[in-house]
PDB file of N, CA and C in Angstrom:
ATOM      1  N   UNK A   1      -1.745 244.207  39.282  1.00  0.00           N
ATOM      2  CA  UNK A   1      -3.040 243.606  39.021  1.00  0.00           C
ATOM      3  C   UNK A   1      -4.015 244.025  40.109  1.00  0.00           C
ATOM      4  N   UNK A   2      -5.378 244.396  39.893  1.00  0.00           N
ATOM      5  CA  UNK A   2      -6.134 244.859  40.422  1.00  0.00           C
ATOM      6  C   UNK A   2      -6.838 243.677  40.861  1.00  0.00           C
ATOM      7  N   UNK A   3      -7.495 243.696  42.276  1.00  0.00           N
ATOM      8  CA  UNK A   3      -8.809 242.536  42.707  1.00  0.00           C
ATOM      9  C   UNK A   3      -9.800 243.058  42.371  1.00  0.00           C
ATOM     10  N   UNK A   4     -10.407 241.842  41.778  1.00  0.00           N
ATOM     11  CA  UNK A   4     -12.261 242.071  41.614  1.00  0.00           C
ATOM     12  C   UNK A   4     -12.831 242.516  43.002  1.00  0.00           C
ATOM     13  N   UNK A   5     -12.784 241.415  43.809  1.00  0.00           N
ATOM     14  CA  UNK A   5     -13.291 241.480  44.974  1.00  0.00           C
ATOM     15  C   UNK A   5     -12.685 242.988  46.279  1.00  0.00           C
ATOM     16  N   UNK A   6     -13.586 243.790  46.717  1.00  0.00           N
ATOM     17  CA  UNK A   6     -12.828 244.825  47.419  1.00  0.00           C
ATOM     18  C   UNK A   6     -11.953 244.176  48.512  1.00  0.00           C
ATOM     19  N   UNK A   7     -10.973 244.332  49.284  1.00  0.00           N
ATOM     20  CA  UNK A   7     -10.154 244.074  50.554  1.00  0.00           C
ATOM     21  C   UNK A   7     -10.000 243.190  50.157  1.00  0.00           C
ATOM     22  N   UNK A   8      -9.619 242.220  49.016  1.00  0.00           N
ATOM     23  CA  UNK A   8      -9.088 241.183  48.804  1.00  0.00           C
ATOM     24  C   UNK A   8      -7.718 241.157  48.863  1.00  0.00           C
ATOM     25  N   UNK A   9      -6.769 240.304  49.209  1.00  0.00           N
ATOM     26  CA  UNK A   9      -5.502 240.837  48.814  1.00  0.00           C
ATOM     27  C   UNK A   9      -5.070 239.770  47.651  1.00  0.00           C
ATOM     28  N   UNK A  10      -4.316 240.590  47.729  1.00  0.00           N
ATOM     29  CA  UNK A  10      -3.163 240.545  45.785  1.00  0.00           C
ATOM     30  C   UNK A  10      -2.166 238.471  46.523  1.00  0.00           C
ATOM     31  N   UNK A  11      -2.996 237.700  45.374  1.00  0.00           N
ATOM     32  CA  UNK A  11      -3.115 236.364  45.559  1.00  0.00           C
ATOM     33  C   UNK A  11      -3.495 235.785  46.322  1.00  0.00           C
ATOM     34  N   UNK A  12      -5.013 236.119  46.823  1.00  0.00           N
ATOM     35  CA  UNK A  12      -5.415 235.575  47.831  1.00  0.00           C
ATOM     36  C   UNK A  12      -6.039 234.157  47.182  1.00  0.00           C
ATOM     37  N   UNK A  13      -6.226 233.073  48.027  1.00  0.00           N
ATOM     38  CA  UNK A  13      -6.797 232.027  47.572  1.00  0.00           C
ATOM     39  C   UNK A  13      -8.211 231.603  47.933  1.00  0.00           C
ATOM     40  N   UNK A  14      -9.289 231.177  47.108  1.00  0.00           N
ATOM     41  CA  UNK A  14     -10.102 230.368  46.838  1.00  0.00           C
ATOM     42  C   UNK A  14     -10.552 229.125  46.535  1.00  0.00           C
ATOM     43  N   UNK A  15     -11.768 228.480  46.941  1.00  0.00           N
ATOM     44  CA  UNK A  15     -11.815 227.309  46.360  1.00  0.00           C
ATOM     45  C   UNK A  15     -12.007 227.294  45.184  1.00  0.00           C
ATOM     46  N   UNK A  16     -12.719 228.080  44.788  1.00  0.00           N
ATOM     47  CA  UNK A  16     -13.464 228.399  43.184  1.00  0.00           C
ATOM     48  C   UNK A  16     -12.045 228.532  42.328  1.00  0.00           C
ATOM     49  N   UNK A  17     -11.085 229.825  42.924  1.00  0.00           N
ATOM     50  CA  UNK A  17      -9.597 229.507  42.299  1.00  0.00           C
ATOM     51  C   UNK A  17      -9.348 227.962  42.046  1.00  0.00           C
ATOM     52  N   UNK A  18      -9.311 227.678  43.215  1.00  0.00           N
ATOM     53  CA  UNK A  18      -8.321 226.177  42.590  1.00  0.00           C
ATOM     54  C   UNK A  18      -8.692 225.776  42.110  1.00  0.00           C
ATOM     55  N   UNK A  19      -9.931 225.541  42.324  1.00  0.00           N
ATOM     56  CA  UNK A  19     -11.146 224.731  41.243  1.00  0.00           C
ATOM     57  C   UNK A  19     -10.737 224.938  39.276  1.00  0.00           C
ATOM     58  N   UNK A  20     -10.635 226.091  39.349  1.00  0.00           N
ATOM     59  CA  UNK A  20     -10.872 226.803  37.675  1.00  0.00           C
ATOM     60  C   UNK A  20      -9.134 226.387  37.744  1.00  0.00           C
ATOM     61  N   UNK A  21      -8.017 226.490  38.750  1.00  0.00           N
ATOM     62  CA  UNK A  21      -6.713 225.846  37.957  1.00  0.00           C
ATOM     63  C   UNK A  21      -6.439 224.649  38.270  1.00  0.00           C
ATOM     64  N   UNK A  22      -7.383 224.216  38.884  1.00  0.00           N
ATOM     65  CA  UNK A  22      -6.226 222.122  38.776  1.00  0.00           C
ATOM     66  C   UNK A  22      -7.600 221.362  38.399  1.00  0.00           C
ATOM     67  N   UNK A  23      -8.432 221.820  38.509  1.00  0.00           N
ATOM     68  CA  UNK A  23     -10.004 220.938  37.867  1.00  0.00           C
ATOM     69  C   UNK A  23      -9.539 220.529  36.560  1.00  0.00           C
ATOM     70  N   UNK A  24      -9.659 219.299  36.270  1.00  0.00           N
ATOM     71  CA  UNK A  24      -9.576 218.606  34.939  1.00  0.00           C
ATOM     72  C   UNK A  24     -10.888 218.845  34.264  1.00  0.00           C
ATOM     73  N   UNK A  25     -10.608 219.214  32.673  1.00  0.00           N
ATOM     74  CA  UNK A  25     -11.178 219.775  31.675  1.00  0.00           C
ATOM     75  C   UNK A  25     -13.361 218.980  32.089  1.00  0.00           C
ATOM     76  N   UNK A  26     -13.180 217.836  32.275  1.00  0.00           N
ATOM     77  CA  UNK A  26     -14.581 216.813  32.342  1.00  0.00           C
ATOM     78  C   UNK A  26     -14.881 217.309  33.339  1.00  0.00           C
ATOM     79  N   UNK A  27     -14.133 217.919  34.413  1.00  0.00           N
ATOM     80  CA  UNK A  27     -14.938 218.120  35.945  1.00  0.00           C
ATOM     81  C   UNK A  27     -15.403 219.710  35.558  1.00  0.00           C
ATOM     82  N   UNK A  28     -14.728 220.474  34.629  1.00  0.00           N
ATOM     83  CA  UNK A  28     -15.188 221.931  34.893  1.00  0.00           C
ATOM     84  C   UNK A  28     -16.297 222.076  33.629  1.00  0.00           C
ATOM     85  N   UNK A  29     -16.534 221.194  32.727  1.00  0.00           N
ATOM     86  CA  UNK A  29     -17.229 221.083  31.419  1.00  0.00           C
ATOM     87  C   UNK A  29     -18.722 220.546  32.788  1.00  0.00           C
ATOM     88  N   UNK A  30     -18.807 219.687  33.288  1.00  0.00           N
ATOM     89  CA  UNK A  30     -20.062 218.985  34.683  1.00  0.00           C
ATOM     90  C   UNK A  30     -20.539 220.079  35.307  1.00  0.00           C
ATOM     91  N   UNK A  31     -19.387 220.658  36.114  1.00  0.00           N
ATOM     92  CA  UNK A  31     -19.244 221.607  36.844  1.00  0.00           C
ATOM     93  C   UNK A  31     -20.537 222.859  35.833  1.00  0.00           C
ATOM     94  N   UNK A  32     -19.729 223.642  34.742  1.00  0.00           N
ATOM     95  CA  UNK A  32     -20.480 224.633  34.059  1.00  0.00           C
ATOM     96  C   UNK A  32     -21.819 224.243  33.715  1.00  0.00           C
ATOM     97  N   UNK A  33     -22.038 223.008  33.231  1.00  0.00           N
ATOM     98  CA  UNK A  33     -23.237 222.396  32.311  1.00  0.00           C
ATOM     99  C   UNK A  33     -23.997 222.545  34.103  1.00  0.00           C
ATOM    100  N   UNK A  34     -23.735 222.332  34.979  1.00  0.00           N
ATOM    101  CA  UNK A  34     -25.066 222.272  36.257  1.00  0.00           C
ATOM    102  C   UNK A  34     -25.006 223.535  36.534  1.00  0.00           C
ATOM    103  N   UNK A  35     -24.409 224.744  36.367  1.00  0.00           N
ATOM    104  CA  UNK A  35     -24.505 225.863  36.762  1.00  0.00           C
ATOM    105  C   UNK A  35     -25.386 226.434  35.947  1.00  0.00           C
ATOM    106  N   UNK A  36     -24.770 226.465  34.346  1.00  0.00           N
ATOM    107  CA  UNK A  36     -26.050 226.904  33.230  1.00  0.00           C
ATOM    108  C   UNK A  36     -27.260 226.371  33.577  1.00  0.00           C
ATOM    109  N   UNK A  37     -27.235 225.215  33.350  1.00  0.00           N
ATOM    110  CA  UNK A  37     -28.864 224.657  33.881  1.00  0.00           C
ATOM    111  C   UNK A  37     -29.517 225.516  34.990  1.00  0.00           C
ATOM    112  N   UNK A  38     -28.789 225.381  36.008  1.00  0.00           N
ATOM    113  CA  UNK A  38     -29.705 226.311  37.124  1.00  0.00           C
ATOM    114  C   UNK A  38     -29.736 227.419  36.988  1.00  0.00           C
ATOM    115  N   UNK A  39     -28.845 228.268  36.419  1.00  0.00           N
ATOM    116  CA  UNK A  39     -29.457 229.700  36.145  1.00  0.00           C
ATOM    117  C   UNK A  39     -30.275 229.703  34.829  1.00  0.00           C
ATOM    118  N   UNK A  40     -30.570 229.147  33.922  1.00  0.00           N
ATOM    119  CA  UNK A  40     -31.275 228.588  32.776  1.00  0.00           C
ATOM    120  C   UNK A  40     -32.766 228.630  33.664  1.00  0.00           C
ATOM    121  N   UNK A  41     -32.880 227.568  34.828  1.00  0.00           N
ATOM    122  CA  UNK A  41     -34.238 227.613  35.563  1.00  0.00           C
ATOM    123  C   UNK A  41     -34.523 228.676  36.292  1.00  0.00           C
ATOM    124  N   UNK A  42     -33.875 229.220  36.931  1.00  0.00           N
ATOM    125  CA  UNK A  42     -33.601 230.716  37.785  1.00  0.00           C
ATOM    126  C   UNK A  42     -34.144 232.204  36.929  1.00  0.00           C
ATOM    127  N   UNK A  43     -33.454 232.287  35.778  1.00  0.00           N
ATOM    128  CA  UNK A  43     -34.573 233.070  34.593  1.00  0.00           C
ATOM    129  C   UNK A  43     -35.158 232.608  34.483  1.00  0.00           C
ATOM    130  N   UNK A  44     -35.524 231.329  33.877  1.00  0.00           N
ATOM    131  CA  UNK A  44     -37.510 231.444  33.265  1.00  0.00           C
ATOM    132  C   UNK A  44     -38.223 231.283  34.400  1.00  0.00           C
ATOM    133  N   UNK A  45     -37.538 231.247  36.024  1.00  0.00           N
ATOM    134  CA  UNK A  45     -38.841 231.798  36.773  1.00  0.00           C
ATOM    135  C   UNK A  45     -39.188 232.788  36.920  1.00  0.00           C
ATOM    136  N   UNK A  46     -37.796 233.748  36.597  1.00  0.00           N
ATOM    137  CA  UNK A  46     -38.095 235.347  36.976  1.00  0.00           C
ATOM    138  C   UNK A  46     -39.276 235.714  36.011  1.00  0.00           C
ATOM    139  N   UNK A  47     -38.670 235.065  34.549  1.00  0.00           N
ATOM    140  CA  UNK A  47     -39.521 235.961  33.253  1.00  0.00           C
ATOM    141  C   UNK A  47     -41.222 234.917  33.314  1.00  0.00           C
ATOM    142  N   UNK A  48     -41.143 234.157  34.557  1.00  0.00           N
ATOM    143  CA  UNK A  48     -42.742 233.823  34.648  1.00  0.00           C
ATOM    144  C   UNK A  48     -43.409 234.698  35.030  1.00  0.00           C
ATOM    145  N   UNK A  49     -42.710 234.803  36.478  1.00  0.00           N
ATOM    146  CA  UNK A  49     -42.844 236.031  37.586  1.00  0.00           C
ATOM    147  C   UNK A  49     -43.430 237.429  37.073  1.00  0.00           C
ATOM    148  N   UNK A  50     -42.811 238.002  35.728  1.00  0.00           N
ATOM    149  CA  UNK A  50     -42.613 239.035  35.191  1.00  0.00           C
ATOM    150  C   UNK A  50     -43.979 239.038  34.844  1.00  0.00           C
ATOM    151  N   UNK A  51     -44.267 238.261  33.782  1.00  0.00           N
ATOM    152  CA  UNK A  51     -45.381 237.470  33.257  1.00  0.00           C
ATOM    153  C   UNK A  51     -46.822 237.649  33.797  1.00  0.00           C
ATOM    154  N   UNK A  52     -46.897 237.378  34.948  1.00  0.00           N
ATOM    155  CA  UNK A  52     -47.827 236.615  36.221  1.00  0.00           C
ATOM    156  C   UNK A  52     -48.441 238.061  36.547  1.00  0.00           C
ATOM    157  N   UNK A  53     -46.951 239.057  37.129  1.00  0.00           N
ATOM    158  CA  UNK A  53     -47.320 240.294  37.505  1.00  0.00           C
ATOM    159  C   UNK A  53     -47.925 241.076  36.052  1.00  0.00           C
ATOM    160  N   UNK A  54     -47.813 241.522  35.482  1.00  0.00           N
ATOM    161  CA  UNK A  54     -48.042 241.974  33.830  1.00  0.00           C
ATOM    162  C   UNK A  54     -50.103 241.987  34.118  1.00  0.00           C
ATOM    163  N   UNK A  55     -49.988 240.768  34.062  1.00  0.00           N
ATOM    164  CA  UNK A  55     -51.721 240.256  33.960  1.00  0.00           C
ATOM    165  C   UNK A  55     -52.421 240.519  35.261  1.00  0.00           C
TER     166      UNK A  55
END
């Protein structure tokens, strides 16, 4: 198995790992729903931005 991450080594651990394997289903469903949201707000500032510059 290959790492995403470069110089990572082969089973290295994370919080985000553990997170995505012992997080119960309600904490990672919270978890995703506040992440979408903020990148949800994070684009429509860019495509304001985009917008703003344009005019």
């Amino acid at each position: 198995m290959t790492s995403i991450r470069p110089g990572a080594a082969k089973g290295a651990k994370s919080a985000f790992a553990d997170f995505i394997r012992n997080a119960k289903s309600e904490q990672k469903k919270r978890v995703y729903g506040e992440v979408l949201t903020e990148a949800t707000k994070q684009q429509n500032l860019v495509m304001m931005q985009a917008e703003t510059n344009r005019a």
